[in-house]
Protein backbone atom coordinates (compact mmCIF):
# COMPACT_ATOMS: atom_id res chain seq x y z
CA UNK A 1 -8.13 154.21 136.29
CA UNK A 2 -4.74 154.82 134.42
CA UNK A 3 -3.56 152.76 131.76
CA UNK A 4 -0.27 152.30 130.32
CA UNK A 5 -0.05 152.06 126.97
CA UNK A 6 3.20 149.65 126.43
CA UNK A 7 3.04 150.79 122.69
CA UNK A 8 4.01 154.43 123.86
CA UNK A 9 6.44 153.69 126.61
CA UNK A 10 10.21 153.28 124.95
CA UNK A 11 10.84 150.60 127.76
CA UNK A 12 15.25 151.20 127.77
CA UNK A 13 15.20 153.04 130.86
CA UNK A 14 14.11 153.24 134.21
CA UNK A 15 10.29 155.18 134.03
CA UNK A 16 10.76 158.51 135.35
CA UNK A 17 6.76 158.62 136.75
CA UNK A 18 7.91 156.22 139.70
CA UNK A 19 8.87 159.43 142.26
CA UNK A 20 6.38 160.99 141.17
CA UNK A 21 3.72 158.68 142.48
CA UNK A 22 2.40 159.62 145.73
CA UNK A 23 1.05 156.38 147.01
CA UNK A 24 3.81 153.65 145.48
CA UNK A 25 0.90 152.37 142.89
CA UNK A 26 3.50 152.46 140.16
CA UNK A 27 6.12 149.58 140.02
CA UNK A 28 8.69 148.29 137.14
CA UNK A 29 10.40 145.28 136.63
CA UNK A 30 13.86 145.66 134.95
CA UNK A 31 13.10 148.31 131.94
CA UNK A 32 9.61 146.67 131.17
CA UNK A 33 6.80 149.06 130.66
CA UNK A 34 5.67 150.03 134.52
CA UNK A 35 2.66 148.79 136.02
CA UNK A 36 -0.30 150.54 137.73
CA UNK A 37 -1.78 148.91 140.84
CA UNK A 38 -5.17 150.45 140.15
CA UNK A 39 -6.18 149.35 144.36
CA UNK A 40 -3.38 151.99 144.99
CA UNK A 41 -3.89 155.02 142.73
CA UNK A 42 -5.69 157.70 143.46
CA UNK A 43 -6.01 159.27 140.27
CA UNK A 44 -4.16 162.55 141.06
CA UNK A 45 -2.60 162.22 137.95
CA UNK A 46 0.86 163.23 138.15
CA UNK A 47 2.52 160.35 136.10
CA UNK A 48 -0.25 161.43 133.48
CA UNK A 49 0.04 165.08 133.56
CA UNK A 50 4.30 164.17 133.16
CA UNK A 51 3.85 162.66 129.64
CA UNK A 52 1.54 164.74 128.32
């Protein structure tokens, strides 16, 4: 399961792991912190491996 940490995530910009997610699990409303849809993700772990 990946969690965003909203404490971490500068929110002022659109969130540059949305492409990267292969199945759409990722959404963002405005310049809030993104969401995971943890039904969707399959824990490849692109967005993770991106902000490493």
């Amino acid at each position: 399961m990946i969690v965003i940490r909203k404490e971490l995530c500068p929110q002022n910009h659109p969130c540059p792991t949305l492409p990267l997610c292969l199945v759409g699990a990722i959404s963002q409303q405005g310049f809030n912190a993104p969401t995971v849809d943890n039904e969707k993700c399959i824990c490849c772990c692109k967005c993770v491996n991106n902000h490493v």
